[in-house]
Protein backbone atom coordinates (compact mmCIF):
# COMPACT_ATOMS: atom_id res chain seq x y z
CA UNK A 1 91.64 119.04 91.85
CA UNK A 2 94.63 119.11 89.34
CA UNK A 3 97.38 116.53 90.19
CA UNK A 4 100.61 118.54 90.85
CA UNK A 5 102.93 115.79 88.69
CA UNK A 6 105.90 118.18 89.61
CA UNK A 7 105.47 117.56 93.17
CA UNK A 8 104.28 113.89 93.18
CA UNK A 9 107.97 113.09 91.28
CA UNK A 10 109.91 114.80 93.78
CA UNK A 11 108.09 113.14 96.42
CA UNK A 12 108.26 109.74 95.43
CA UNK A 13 112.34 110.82 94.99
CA UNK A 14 112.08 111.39 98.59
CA UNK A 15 110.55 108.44 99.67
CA UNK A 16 113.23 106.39 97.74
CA UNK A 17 115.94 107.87 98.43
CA UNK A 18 117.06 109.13 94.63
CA UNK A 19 118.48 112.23 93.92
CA UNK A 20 118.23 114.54 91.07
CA UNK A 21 121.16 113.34 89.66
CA UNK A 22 120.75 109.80 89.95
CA UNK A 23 117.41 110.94 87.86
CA UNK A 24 119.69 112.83 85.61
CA UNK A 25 122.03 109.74 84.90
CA UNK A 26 118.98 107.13 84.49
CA UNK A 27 116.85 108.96 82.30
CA UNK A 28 119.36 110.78 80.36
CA UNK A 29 117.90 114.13 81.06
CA UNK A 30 119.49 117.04 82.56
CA UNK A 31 119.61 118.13 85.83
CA UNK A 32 118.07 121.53 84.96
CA UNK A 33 115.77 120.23 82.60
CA UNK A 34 114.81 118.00 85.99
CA UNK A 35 114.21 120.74 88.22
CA UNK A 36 112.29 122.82 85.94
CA UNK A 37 109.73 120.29 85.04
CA UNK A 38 109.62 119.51 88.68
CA UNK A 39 108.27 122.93 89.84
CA UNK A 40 105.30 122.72 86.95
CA UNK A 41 102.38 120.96 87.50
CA UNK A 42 102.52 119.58 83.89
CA UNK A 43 104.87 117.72 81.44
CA UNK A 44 105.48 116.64 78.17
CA UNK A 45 104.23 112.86 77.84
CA UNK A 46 107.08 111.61 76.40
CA UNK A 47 109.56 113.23 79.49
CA UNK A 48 106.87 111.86 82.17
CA UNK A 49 107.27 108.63 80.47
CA UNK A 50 111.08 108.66 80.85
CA UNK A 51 111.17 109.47 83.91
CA UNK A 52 109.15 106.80 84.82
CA UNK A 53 110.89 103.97 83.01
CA UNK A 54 114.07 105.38 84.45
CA UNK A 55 113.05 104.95 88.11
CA UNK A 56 110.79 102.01 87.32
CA UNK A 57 107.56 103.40 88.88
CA UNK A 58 104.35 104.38 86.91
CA UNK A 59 103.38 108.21 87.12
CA UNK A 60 100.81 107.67 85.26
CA UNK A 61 98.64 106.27 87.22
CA UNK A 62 98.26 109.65 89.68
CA UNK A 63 96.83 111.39 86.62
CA UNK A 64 93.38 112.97 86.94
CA UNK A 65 90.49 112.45 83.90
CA UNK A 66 89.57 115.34 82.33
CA UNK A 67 86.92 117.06 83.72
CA UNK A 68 83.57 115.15 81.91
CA UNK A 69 85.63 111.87 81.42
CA UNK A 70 84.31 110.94 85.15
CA UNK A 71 81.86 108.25 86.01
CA UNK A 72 79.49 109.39 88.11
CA UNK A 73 77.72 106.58 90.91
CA UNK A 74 74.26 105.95 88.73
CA UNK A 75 76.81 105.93 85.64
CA UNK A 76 78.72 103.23 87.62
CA UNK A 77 76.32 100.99 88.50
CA UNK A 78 74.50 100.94 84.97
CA UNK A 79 77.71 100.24 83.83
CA UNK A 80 77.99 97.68 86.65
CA UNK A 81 74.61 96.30 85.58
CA UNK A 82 75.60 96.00 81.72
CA UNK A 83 78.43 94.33 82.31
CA UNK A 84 76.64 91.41 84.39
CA UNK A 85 74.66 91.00 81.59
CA UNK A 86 77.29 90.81 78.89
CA UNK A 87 78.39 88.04 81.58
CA UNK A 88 75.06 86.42 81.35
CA UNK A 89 75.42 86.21 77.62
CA UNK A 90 78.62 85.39 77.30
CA UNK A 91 78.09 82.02 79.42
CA UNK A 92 75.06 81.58 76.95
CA UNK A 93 77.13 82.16 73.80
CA UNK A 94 79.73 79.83 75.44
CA UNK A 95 76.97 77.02 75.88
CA UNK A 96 75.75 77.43 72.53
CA UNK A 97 79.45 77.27 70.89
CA UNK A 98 79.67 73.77 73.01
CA UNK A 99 76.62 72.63 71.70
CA UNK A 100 77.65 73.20 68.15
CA UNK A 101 81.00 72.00 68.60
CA UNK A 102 79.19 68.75 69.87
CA UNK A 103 76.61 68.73 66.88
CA UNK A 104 79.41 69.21 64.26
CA UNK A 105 81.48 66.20 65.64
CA UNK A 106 78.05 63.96 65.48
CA UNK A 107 77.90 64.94 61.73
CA UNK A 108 81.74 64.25 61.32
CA UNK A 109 80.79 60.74 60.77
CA UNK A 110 77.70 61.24 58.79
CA UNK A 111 78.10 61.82 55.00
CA UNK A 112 75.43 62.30 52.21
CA UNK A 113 75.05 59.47 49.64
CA UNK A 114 71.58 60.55 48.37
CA UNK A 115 72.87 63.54 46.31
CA UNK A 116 69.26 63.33 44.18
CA UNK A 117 67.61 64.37 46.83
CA UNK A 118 69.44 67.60 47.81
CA UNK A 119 68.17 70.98 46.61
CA UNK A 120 69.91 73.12 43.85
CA UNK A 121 72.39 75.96 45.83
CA UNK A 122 73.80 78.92 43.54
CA UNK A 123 77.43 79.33 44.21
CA UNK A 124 78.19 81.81 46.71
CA UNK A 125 78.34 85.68 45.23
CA UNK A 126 76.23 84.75 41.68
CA UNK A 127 73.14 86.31 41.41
């Protein structure tokens, strides 16, 4: 079903008590200009977006996806799955950075003095 913005503006004008023209003054649009886009069910971005900021609420949000953007259930709870495994390995990336972090301050206070014994390294990028 296509979300009437038009109708879901004047409505929430209604429920807080704002007129056209208080519209008009806060969003520096004109009254006609108003009422126009009011009876479409579509608008520019950029006006839906003033409109907004001028009466502070987020319009946006009422907005359908476009038809194939949807999630359907088995799509959702894939999704649902994948992310509790990112979780999982997060928390085992997390535990592996502390373990590092605790190796790296035990070799803090460790330094080579047997440089015979080390083998030769090329410096990084020679071939």
């Amino acid at each position: 079903m296509e979300t009437k913005i038009g109708s879901l503006i004047k409505e929430y004008l209604y429920r807080e008590h704002l007129s056209i023209k208080e519209l008009s003054a806060k969003s520096g649009l004109s009254k006609s200009n108003i009422y126009m886009y009011l009876r479409r069910n579509d608008m520019p971005v950029s006006l839906l977006y003033r409109i907004s900021k001028a009466v502070n609420h987020n319009f946006f949000q009422y907005l359908t996806p476009v038809s194939g953007d949807t999630v359907s259930t088995g799509d959702l709870a894939t999704l649902k799955g994948e992310n509790a495994l990112l979780g999982q390995r997060i928390a085992l990336l997390e535990q592996e950075n502390a373990y590092l972090k605790q190796i790296n301050r035990l070799l803090e206070g460790k330094s080579i003095t047997n440089y015979e014994n080390l083998p030769e390294c090329e410096a990084p990028g020679r071939v």
